[in-house]
Protein backbone atom coordinates (compact mmCIF):
# COMPACT_ATOMS: atom_id res chain seq x y z
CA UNK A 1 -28.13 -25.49 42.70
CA UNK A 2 -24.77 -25.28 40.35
CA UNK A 3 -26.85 -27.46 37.72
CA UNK A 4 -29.59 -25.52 38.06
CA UNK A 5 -28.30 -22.54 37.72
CA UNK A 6 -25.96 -23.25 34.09
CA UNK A 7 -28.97 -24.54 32.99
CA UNK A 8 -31.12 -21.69 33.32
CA UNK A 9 -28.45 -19.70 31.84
CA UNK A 10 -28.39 -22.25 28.89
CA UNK A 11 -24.70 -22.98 29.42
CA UNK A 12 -23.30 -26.21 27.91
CA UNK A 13 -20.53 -27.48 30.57
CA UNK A 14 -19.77 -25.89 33.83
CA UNK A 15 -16.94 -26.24 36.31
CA UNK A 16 -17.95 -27.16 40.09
CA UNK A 17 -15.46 -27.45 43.30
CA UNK A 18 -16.20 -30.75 44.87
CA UNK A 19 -15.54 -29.06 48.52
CA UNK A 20 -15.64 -25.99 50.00
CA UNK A 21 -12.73 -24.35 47.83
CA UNK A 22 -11.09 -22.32 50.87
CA UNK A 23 -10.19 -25.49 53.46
CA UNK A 24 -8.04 -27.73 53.53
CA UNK A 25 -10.01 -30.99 54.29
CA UNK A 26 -13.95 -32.01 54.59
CA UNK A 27 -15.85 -35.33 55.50
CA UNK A 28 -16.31 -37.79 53.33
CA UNK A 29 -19.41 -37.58 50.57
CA UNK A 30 -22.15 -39.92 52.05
CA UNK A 31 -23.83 -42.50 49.24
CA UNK A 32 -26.71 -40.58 49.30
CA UNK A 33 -24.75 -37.19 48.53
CA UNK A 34 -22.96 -39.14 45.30
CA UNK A 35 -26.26 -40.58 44.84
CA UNK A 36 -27.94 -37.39 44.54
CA UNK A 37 -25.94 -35.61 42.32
CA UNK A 38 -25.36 -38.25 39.86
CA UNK A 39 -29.41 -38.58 39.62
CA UNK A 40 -29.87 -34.53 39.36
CA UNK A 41 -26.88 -34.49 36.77
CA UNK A 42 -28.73 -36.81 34.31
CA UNK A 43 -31.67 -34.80 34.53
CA UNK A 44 -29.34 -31.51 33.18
CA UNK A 45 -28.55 -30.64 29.83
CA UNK A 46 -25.08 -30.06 30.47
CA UNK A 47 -22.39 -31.83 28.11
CA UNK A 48 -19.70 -31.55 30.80
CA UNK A 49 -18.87 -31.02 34.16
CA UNK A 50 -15.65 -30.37 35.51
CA UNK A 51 -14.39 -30.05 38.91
CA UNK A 52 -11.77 -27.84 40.53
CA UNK A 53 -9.62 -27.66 42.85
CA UNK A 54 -9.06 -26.08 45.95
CA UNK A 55 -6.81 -22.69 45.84
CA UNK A 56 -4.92 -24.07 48.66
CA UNK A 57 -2.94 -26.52 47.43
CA UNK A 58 0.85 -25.85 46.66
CA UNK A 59 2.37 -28.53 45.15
CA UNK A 60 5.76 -26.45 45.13
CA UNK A 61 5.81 -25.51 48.48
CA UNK A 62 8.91 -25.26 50.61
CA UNK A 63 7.08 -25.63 53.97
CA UNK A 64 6.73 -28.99 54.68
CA UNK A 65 3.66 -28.97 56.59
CA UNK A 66 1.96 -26.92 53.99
CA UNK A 67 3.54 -29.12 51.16
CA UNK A 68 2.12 -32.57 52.77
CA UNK A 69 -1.31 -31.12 53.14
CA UNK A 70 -1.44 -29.48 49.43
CA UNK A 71 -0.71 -33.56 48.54
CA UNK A 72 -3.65 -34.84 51.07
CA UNK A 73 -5.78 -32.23 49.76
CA UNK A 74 -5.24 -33.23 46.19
CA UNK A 75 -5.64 -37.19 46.89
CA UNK A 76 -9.20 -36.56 48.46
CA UNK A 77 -10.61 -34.09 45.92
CA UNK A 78 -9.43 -36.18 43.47
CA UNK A 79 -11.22 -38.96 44.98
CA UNK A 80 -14.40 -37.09 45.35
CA UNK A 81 -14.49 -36.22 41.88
CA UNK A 82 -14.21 -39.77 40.72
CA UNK A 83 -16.94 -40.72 43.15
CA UNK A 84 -19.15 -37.48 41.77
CA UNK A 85 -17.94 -39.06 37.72
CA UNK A 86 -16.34 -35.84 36.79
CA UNK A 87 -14.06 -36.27 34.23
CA UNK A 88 -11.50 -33.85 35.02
CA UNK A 89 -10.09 -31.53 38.52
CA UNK A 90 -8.45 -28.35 37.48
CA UNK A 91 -5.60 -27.51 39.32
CA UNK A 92 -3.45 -24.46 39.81
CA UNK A 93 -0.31 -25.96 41.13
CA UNK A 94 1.18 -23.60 43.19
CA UNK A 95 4.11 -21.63 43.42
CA UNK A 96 7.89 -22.07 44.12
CA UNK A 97 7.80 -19.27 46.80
CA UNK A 98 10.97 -18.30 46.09
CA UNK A 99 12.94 -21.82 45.54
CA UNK A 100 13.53 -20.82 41.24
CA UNK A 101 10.87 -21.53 38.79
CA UNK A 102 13.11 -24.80 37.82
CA UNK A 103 13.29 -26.27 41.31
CA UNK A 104 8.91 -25.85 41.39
CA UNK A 105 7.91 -27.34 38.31
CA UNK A 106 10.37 -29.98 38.93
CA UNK A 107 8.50 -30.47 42.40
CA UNK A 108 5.05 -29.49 41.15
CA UNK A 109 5.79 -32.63 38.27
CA UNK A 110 6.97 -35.03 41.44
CA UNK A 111 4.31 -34.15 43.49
CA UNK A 112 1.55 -35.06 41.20
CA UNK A 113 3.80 -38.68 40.30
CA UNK A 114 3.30 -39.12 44.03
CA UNK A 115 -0.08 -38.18 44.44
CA UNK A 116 -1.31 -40.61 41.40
CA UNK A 117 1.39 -43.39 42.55
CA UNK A 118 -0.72 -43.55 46.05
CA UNK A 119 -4.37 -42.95 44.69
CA UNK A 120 -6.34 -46.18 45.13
CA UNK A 121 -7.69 -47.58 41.80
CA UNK A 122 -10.88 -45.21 40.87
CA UNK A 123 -13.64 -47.15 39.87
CA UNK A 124 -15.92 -44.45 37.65
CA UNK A 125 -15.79 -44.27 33.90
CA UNK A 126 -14.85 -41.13 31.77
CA UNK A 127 -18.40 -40.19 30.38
CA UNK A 128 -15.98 -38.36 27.48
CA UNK A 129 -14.49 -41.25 26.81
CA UNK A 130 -15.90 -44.40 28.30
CA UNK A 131 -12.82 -46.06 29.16
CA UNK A 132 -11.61 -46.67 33.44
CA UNK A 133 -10.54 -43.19 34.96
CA UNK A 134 -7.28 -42.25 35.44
CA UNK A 135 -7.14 -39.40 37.81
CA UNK A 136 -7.22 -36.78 34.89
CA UNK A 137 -5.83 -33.26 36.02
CA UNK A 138 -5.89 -30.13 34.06
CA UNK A 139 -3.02 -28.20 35.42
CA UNK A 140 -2.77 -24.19 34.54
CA UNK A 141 0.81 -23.90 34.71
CA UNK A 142 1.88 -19.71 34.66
CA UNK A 143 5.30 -17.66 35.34
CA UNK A 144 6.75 -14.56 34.51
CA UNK A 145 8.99 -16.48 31.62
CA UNK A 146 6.61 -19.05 30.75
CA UNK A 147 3.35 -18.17 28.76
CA UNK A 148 0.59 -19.55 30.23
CA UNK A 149 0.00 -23.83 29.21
CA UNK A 150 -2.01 -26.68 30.84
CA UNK A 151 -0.48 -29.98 31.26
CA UNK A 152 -3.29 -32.99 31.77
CA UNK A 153 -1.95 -35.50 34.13
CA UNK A 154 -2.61 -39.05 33.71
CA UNK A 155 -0.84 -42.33 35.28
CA UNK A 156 0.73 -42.54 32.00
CA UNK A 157 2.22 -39.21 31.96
CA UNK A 158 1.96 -35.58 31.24
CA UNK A 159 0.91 -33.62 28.37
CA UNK A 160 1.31 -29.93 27.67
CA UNK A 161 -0.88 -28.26 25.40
């Protein structure tokens, strides 16, 4: 219905969460599920989808439990946006709970290294760009000292803009 509905309203691009945004985990997408939504895409008139991510994740958290499911959590929903051919998942990375703004971005930055280091070659193509995709992450980075940037994470680095 998400395609549906920014069409009706005549928008252009549109941002989608490829799970439920509030869990942690879901099942796998089925081939008919990918199917389907790759067949009902075509048929909009939108220029761009994105996806985004869940508002649990916490790449900078000090609880390890909560720290090794924020990098699970990431991992899959990238996945499932390759498999759905977004070209990008907007994150919002977290926060250092208390650990010093230095000490989180520094863990934020090895978190997502880690996360792209163990994500299994994604087979899609950037519709943007038509070249293999790379895991692309738009990440809205935000602190008290810091105005607010977004870095876009690749397996070749990042880049703050």
């Amino acid at each position: 219905m998400a395609i549906e509905r920014a069409c009706s309203i005549k928008c252009r691009a549109m941002q989608i969460f490829v799970k439920n945004n509030m869990q942690w985990f879901a099942r796998p997408l089925t081939r008919d599920e990918i199917r389907a939504f790759l067949e009902h895409q075509q048929r909009g008139k939108l220029l761009s989808i994105f996806a985004h991510a869940n508002y649990l994740i916490n790449l900078a958290a000090t609880n390890p439990q909560f720290h090794a499911n924020s990098l699970r959590a990431l991992t899959e929903e990238l996945i499932r946006a390759d498999q759905l051919e977004l070209p990008f998942l907007v994150l919002h990375p977290g926060a250092h709970l208390g650990a010093g703004e230095e000490a989180g971005l520094k863990k934020v930055a090895a978190s997502i290294d880690k996360v792209l280091r163990k994500l299994p070659k994604l087979k899609t193509q950037s519709r943007l760009r038509r070249q293999p995709a790379r895991a692309h992450l738009l990440v809205t980075l935000s602190s008290r000292s810091l105005t607010s940037s977004t870095m876009c994470a690749n397996r070749s680095g990042f880049v703050f803009a």
